[in-house]
Structure formats: C-alpha cells, structure tokens
PDB file of N, CA and C in Angstrom:
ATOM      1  N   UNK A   1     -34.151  29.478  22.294  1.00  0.00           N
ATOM      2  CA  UNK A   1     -32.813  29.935  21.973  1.00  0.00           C
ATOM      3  C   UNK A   1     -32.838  31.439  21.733  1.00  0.00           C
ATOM      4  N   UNK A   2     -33.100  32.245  22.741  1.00  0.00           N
ATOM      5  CA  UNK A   2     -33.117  33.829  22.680  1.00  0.00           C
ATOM      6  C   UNK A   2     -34.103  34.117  22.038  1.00  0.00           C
ATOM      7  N   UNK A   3     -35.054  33.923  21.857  1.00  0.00           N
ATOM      8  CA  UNK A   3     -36.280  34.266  21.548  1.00  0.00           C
ATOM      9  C   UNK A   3     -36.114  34.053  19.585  1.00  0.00           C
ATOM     10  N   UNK A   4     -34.795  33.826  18.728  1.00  0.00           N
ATOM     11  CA  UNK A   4     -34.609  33.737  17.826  1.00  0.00           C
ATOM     12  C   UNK A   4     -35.715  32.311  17.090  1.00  0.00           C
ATOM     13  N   UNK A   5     -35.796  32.835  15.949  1.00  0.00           N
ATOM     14  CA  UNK A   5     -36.837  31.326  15.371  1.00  0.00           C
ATOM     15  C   UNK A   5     -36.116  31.364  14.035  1.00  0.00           C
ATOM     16  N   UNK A   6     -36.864  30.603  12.915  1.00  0.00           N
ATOM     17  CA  UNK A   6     -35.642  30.094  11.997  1.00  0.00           C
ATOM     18  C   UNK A   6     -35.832  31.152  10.741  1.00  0.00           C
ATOM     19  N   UNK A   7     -36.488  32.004  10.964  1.00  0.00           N
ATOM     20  CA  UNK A   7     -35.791  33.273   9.983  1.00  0.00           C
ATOM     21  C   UNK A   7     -35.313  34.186  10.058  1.00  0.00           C
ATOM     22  N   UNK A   8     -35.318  34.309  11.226  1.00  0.00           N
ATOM     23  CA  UNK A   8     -34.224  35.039  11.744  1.00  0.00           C
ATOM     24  C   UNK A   8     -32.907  34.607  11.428  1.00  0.00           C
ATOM     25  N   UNK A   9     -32.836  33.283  11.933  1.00  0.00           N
ATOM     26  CA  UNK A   9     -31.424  32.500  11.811  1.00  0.00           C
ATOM     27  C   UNK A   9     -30.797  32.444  10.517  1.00  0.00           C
ATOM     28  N   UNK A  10     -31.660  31.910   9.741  1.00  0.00           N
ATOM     29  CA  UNK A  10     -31.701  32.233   8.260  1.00  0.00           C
ATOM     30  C   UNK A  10     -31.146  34.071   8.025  1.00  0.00           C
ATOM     31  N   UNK A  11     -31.499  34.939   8.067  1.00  0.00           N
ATOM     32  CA  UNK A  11     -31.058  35.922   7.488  1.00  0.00           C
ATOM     33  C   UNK A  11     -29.532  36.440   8.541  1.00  0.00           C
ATOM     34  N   UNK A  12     -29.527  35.731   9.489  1.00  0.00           N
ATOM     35  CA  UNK A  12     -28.239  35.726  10.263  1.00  0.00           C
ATOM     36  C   UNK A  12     -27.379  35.153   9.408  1.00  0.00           C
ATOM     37  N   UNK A  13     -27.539  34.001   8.908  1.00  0.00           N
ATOM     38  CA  UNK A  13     -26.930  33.012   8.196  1.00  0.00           C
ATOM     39  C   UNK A  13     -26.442  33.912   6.685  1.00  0.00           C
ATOM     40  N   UNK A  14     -27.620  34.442   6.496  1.00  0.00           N
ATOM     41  CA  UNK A  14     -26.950  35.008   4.711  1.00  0.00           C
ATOM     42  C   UNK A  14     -26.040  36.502   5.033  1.00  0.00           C
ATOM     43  N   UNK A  15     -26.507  37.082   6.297  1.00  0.00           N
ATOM     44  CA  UNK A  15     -25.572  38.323   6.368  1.00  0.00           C
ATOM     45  C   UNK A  15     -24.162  37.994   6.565  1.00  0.00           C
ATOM     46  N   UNK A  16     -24.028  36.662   7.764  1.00  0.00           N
ATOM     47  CA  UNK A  16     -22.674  35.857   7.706  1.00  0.00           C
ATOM     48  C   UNK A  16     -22.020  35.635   6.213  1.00  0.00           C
ATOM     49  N   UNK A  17     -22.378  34.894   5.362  1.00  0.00           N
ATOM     50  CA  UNK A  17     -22.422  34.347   4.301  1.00  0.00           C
ATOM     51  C   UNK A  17     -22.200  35.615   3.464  1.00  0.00           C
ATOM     52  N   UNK A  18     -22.520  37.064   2.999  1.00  0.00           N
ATOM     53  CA  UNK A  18     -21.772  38.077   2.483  1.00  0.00           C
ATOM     54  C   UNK A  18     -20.871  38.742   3.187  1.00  0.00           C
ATOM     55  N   UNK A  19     -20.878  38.784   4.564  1.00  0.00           N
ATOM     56  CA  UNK A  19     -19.531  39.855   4.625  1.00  0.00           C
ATOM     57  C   UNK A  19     -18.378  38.405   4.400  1.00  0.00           C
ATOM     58  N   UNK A  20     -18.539  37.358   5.086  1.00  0.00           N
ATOM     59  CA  UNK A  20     -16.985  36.712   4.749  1.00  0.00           C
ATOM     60  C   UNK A  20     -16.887  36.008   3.575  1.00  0.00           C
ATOM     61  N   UNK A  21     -17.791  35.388   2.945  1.00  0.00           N
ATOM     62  CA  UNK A  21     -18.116  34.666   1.674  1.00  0.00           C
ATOM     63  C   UNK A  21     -18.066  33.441   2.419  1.00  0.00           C
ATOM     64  N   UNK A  22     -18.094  32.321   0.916  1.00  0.00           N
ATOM     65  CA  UNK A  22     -18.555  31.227   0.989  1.00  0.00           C
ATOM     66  C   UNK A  22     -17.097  30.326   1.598  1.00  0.00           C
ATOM     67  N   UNK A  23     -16.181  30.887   0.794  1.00  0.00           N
ATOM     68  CA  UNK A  23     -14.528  30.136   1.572  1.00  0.00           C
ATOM     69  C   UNK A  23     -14.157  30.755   2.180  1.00  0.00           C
ATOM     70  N   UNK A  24     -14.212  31.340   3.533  1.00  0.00           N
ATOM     71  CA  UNK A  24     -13.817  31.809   4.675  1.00  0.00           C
ATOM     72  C   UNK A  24     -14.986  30.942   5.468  1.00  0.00           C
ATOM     73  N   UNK A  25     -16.372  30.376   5.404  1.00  0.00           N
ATOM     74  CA  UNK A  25     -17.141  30.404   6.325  1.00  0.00           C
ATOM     75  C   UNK A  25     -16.328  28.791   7.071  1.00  0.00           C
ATOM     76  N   UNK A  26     -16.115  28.066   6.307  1.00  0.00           N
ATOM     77  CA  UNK A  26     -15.497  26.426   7.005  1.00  0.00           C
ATOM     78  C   UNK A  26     -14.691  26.988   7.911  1.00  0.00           C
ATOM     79  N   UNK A  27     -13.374  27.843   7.086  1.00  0.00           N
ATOM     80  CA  UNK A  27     -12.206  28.220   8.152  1.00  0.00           C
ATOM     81  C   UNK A  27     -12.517  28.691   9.254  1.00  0.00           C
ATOM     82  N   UNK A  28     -13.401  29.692   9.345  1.00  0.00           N
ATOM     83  CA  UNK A  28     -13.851  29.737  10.813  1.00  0.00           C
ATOM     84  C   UNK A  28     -14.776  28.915  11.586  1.00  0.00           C
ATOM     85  N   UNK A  29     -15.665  28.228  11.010  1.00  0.00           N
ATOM     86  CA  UNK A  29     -15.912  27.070  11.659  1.00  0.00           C
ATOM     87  C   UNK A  29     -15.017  26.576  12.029  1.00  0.00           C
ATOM     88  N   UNK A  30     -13.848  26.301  11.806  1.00  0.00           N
ATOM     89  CA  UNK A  30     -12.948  25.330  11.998  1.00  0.00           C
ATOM     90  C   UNK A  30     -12.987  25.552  13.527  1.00  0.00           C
ATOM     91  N   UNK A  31     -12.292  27.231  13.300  1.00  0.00           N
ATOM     92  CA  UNK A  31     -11.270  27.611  13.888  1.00  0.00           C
ATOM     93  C   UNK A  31     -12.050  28.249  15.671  1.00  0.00           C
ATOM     94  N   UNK A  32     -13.802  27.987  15.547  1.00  0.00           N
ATOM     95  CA  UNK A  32     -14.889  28.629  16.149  1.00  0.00           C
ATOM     96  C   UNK A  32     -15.094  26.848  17.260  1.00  0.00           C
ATOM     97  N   UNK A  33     -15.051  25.864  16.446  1.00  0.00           N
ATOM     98  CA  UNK A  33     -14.866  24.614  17.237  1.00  0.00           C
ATOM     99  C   UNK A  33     -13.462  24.011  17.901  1.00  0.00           C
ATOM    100  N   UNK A  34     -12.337  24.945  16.894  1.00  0.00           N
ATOM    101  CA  UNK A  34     -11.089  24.551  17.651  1.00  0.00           C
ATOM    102  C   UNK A  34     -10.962  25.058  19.165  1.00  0.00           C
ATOM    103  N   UNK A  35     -11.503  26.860  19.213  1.00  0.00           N
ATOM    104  CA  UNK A  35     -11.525  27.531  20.258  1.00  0.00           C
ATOM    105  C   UNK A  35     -12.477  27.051  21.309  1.00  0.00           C
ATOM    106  N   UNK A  36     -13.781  26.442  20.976  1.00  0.00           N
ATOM    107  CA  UNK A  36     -14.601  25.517  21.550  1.00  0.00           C
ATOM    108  C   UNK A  36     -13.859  24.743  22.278  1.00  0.00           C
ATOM    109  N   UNK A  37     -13.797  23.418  21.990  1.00  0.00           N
ATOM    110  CA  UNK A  37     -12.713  22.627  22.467  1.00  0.00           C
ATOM    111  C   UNK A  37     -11.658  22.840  23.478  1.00  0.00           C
ATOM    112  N   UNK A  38     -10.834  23.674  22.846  1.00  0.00           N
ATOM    113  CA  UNK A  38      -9.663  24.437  24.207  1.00  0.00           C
ATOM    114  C   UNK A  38     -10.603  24.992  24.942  1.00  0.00           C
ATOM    115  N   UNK A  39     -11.277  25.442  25.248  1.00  0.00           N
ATOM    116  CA  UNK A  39     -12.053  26.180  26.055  1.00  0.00           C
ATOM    117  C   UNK A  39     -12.722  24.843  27.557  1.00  0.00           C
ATOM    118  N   UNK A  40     -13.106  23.879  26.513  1.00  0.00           N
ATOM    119  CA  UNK A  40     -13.560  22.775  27.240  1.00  0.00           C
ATOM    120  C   UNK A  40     -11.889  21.979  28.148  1.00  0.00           C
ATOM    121  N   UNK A  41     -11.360  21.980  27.271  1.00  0.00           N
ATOM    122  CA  UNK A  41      -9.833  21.138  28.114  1.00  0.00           C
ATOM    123  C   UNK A  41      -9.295  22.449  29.153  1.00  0.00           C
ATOM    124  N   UNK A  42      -9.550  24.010  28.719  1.00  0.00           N
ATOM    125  CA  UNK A  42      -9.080  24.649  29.680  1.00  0.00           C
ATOM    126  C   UNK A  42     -10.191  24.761  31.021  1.00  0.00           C
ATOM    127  N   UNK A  43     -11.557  23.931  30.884  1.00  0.00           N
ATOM    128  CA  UNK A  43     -12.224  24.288  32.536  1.00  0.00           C
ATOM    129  C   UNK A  43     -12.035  22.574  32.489  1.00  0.00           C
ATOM    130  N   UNK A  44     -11.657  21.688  31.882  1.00  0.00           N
ATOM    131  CA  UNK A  44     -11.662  20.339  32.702  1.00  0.00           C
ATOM    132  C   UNK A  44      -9.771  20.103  33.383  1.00  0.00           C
ATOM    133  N   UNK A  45      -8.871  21.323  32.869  1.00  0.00           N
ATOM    134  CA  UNK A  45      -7.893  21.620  33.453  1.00  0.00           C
ATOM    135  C   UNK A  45      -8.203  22.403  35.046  1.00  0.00           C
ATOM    136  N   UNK A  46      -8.572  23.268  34.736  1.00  0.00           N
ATOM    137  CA  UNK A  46      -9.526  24.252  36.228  1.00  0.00           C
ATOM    138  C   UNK A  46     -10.510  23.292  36.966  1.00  0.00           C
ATOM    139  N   UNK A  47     -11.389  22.940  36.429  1.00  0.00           N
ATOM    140  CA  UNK A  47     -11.510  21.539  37.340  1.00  0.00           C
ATOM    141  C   UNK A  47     -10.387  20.877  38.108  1.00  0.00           C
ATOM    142  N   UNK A  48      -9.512  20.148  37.091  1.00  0.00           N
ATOM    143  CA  UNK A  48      -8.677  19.578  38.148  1.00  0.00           C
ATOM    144  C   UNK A  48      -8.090  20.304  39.251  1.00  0.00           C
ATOM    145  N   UNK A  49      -7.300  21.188  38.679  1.00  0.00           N
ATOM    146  CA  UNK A  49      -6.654  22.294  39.192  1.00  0.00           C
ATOM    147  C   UNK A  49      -7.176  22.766  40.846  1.00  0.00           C
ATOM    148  N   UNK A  50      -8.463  22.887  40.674  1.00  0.00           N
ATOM    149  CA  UNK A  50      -9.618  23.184  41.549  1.00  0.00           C
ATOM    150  C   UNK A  50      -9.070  21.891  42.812  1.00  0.00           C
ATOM    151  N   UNK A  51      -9.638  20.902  42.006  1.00  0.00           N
ATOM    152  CA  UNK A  51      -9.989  19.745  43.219  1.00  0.00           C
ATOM    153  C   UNK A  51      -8.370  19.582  43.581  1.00  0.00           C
ATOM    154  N   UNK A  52      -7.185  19.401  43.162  1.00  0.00           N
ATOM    155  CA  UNK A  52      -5.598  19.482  43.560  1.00  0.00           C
ATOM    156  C   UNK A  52      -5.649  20.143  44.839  1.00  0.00           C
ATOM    157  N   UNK A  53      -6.548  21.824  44.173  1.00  0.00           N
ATOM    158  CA  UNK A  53      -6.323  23.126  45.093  1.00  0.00           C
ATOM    159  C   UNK A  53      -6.929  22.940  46.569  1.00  0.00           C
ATOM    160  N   UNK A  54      -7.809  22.017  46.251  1.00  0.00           N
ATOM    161  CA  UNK A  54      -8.898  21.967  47.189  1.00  0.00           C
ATOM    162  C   UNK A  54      -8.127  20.835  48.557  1.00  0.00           C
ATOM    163  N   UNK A  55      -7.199  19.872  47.680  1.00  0.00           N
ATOM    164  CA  UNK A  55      -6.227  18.796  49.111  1.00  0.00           C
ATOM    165  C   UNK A  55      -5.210  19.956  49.241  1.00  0.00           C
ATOM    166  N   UNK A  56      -4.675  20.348  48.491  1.00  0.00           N
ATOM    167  CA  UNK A  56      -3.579  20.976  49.235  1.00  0.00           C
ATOM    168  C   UNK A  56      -4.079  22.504  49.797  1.00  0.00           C
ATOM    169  N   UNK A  57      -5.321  23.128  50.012  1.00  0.00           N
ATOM    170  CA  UNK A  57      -6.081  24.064  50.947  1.00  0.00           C
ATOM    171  C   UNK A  57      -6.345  23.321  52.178  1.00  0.00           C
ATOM    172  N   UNK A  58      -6.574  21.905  51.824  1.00  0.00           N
ATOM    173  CA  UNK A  58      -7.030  20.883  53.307  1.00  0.00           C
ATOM    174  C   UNK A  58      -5.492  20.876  54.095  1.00  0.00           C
ATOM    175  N   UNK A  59      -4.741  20.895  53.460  1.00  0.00           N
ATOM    176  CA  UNK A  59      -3.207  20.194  53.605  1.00  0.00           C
ATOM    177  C   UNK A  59      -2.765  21.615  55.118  1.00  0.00           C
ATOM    178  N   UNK A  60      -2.902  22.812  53.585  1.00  0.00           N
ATOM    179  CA  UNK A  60      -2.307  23.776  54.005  1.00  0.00           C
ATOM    180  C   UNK A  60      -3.137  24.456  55.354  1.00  0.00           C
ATOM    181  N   UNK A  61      -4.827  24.347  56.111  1.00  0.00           N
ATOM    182  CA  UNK A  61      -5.168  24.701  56.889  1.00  0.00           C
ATOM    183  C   UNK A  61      -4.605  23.958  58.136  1.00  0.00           C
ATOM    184  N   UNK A  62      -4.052  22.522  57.793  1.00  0.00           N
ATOM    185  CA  UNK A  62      -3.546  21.387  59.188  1.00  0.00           C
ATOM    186  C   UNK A  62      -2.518  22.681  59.323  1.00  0.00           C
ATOM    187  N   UNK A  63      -1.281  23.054  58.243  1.00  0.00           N
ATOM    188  CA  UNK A  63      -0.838  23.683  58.134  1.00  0.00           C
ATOM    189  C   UNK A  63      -0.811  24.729  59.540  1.00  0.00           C
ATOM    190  N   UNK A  64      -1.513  25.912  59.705  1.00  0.00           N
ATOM    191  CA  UNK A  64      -2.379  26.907  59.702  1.00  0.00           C
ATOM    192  C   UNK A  64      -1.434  27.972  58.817  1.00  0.00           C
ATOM    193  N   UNK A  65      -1.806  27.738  57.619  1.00  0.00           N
ATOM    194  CA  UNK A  65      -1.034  28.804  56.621  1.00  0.00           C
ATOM    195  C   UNK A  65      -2.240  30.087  56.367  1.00  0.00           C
ATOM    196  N   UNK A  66      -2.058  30.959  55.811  1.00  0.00           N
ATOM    197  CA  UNK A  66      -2.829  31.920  55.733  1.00  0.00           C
ATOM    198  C   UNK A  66      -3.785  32.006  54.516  1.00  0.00           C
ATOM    199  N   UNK A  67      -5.290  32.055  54.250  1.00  0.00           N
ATOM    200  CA  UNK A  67      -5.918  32.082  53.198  1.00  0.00           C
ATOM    201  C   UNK A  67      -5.669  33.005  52.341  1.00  0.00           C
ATOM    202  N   UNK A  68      -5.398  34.317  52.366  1.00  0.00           N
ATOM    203  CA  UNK A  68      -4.450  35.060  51.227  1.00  0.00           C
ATOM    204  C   UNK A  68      -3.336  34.765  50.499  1.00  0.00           C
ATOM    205  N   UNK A  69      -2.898  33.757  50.902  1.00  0.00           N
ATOM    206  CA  UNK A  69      -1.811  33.261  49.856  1.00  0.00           C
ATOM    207  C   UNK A  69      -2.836  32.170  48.947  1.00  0.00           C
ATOM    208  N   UNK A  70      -3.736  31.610  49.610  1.00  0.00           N
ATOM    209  CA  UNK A  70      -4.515  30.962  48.628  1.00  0.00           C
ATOM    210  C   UNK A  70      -5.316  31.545  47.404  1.00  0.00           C
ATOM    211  N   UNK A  71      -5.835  33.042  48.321  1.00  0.00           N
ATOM    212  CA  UNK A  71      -6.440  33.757  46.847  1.00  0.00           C
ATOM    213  C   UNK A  71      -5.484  33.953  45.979  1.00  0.00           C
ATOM    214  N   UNK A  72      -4.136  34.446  46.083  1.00  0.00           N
ATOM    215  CA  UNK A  72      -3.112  35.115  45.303  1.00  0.00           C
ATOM    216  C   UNK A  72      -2.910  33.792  44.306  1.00  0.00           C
ATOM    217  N   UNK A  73      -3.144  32.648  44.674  1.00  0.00           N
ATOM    218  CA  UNK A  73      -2.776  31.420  43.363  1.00  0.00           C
ATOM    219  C   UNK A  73      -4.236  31.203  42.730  1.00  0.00           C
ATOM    220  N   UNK A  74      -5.221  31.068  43.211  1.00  0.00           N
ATOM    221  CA  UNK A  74      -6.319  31.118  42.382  1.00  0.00           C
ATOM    222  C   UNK A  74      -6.378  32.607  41.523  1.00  0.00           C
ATOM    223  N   UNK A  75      -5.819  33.782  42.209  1.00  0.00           N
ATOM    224  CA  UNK A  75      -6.049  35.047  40.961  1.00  0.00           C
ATOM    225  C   UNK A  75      -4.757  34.290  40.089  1.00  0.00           C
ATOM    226  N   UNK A  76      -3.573  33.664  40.018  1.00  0.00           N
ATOM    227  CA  UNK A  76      -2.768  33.538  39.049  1.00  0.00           C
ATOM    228  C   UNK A  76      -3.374  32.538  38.090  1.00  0.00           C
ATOM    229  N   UNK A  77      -3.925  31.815  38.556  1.00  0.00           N
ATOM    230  CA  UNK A  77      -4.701  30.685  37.488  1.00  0.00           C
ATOM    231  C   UNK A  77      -5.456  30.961  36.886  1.00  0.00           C
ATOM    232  N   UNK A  78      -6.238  32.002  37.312  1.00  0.00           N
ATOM    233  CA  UNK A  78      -7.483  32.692  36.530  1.00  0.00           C
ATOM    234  C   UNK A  78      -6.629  32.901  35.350  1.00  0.00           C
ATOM    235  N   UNK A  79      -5.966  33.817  35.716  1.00  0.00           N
ATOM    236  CA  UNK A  79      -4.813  35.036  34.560  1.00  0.00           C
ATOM    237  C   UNK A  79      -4.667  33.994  33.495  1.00  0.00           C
ATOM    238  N   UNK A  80      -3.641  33.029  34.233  1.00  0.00           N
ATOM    239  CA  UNK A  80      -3.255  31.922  33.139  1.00  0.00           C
ATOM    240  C   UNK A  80      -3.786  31.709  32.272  1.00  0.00           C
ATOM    241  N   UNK A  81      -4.765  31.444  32.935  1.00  0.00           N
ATOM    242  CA  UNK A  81      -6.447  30.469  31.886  1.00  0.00           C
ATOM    243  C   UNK A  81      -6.964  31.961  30.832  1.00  0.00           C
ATOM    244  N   UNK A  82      -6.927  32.915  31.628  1.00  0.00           N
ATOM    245  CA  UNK A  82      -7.192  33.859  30.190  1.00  0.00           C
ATOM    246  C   UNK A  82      -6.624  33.937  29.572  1.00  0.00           C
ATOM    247  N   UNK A  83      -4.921  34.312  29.510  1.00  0.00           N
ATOM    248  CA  UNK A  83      -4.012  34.875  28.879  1.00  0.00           C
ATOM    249  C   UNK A  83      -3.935  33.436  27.636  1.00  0.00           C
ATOM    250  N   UNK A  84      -3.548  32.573  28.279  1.00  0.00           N
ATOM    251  CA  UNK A  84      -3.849  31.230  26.921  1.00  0.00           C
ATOM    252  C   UNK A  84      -5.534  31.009  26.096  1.00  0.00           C
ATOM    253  N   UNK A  85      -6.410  31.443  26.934  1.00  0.00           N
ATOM    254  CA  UNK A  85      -7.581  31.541  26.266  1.00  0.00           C
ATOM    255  C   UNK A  85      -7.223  32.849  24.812  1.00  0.00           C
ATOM    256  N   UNK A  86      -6.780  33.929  24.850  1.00  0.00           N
ATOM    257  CA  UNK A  86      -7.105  34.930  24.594  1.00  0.00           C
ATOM    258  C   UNK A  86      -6.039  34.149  23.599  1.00  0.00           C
ATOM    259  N   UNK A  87      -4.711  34.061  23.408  1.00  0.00           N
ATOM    260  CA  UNK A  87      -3.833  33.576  22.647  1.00  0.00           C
ATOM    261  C   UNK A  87      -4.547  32.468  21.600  1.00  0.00           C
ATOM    262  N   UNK A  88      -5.077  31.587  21.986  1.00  0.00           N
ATOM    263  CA  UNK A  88      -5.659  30.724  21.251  1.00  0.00           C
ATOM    264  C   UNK A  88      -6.974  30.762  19.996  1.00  0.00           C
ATOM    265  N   UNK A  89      -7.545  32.195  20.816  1.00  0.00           N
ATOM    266  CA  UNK A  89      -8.402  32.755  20.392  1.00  0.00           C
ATOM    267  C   UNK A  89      -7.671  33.456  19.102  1.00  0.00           C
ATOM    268  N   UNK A  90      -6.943  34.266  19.248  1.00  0.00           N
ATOM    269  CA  UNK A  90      -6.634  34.840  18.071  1.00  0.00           C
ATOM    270  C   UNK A  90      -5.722  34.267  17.250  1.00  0.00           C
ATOM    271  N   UNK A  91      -5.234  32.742  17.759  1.00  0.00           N
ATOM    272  CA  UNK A  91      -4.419  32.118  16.796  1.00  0.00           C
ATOM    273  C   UNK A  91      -5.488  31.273  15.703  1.00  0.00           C
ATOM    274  N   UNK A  92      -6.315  30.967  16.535  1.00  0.00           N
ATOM    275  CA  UNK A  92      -7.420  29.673  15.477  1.00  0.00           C
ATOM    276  C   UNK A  92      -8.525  30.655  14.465  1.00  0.00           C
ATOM    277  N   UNK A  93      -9.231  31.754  15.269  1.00  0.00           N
ATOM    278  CA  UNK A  93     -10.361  32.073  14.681  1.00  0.00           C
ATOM    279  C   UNK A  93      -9.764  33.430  13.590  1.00  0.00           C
ATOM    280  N   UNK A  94     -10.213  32.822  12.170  1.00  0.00           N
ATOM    281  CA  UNK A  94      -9.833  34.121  11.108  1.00  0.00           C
ATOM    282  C   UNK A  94      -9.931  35.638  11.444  1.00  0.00           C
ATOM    283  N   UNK A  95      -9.199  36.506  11.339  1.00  0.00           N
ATOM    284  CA  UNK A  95      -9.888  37.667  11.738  1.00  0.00           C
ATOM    285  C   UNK A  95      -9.419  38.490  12.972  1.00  0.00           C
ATOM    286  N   UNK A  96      -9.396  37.981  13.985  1.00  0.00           N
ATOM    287  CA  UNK A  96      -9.340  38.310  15.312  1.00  0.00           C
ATOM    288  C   UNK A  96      -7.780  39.058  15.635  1.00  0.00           C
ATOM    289  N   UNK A  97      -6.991  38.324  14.916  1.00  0.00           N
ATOM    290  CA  UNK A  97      -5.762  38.738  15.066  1.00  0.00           C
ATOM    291  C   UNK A  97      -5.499  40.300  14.625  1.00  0.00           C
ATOM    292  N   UNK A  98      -6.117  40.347  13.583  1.00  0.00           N
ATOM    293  CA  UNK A  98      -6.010  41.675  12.555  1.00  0.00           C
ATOM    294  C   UNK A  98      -7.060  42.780  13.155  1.00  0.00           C
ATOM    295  N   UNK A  99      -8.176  42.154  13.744  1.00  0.00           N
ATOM    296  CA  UNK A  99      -8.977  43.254  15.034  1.00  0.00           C
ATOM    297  C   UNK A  99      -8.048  43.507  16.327  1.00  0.00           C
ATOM    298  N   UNK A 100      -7.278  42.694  16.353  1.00  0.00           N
ATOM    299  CA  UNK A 100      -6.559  43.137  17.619  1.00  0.00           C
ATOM    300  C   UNK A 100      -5.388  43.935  17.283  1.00  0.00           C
ATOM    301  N   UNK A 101      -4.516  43.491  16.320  1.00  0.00           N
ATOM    302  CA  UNK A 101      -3.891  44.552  15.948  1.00  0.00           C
ATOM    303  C   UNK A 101      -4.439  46.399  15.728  1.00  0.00           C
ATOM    304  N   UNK A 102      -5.317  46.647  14.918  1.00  0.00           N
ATOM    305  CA  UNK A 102      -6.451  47.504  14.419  1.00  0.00           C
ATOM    306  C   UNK A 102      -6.594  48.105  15.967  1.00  0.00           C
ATOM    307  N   UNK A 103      -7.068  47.307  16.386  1.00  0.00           N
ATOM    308  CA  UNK A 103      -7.707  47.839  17.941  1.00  0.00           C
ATOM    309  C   UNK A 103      -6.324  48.690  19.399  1.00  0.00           C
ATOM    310  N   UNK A 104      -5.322  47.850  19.131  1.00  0.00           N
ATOM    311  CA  UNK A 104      -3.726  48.110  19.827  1.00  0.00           C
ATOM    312  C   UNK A 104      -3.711  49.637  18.947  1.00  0.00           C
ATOM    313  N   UNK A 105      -3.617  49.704  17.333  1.00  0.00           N
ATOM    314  CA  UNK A 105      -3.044  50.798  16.743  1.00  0.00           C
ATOM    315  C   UNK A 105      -3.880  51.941  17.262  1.00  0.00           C
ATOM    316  N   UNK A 106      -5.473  51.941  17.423  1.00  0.00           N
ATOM    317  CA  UNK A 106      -5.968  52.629  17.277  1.00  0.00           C
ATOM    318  C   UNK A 106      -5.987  53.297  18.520  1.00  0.00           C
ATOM    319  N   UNK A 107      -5.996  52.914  19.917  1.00  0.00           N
ATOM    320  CA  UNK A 107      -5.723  52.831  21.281  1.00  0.00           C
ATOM    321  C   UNK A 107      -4.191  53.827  20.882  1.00  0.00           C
ATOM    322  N   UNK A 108      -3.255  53.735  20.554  1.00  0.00           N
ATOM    323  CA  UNK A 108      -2.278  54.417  20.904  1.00  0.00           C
ATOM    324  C   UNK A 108      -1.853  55.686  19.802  1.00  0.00           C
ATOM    325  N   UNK A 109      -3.189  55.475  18.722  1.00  0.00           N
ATOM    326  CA  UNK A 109      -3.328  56.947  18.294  1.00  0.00           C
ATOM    327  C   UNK A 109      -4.157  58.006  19.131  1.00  0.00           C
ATOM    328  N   UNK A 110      -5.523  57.154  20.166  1.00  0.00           N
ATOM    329  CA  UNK A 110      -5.702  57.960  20.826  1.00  0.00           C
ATOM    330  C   UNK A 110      -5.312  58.375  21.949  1.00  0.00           C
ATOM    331  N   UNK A 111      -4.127  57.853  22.750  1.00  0.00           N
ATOM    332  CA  UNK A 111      -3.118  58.310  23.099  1.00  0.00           C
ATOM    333  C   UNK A 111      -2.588  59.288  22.598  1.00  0.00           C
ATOM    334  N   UNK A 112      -1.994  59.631  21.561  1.00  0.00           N
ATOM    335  CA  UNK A 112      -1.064  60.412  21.347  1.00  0.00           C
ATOM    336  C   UNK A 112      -1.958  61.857  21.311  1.00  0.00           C
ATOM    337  N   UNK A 113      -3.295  61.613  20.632  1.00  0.00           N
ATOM    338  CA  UNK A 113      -4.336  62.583  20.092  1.00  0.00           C
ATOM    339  C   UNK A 113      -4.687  63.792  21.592  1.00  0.00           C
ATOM    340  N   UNK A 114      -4.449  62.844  22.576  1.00  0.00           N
ATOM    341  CA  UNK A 114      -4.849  63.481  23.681  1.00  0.00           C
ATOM    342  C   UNK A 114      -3.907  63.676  24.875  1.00  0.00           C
TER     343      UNK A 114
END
C-alpha cells in the first residue's frame, strides 16, 4: 500500500486526529464513504450508459450517421458525471465547500491584483 507500513499510518492517523479533532473525524468519514458510494453508482451509471451507447452506435452506423456526433455525447456525459461528482463532493465531505469558496475568492483577488 505505497510503500506506507503501520507507523507511518499511525502518525498519519494522529496528525488527522489534531488538525480536525476527535468530532469532526466520523463526519467525514461519513461523508468520505457517502462520496465513495456515489462515485461507485456514478461508473455503474457510465457503465450502463456505455453499453446503451454502444446499441445505439451499432444502431446509428446501419444508420451511416457520423462518429463526431458520437464523441460530442460521450464529451457531454463525461461533463455530467463530473459536474455531479464535484457537487456531491462538496455537499457530503466537511470542509470542501469552504476550500472552494476560499479558493473562487482568492482566484478573483488575483484577478483584480493583476
């Protein structure tokens, strides 16, 4: 597991354990297996999605439709799948929301700076 062994992990574990404390660490567990999870239903969605894509690519070559319209819906699904990844992400896991804010503000001070 990355060349890590268990004291390492261990002092991973206690540096975790002071910056958020002891009641923040569940909530993000929680919120670290909730994002888990969606993550898993969003590639067994892309899976499907995939194999759908894959009869109606068979459909659409009897067709003779053009394969660039096929990339243009696989780049929109990608998007999809991030843009709800990324949403989910900062709705479940503590923290993230308030780095992204932080991160937006700071981006458009250095904008202005320059």
């Amino acid at each position: 597991m990355f060349g890590l062994g268990v004291p390492e992990l261990l002092i991973i574990a206690l540096i975790i354990l002071l910056i958020f404390g002891a009641k923040r660490i569940p909530g993000i567990g929680e919120g670290l297996g909730k994002t888990v999870r969606e993550i898993r239903n969003i590639k067994k969605e892309f899976k499907d999605g995939k194999a759908s894509q894959s009869k109606k690519k068979e459909t659409a070559e009897d067709a003779q439709d053009s394969p660039s319209e096929e990339m243009s819906v696989e780049g929109k699904v990608a998007q999809t799948i991030e843009n709800k990844l990324k949403q989910k992400v900062i709705e479940q896991v503590p923290g993230i929301g308030q780095a992204k804010k932080i991160k937006d503000k700071a981006e458009q001070i250095k904008k202005l700076v320059s």
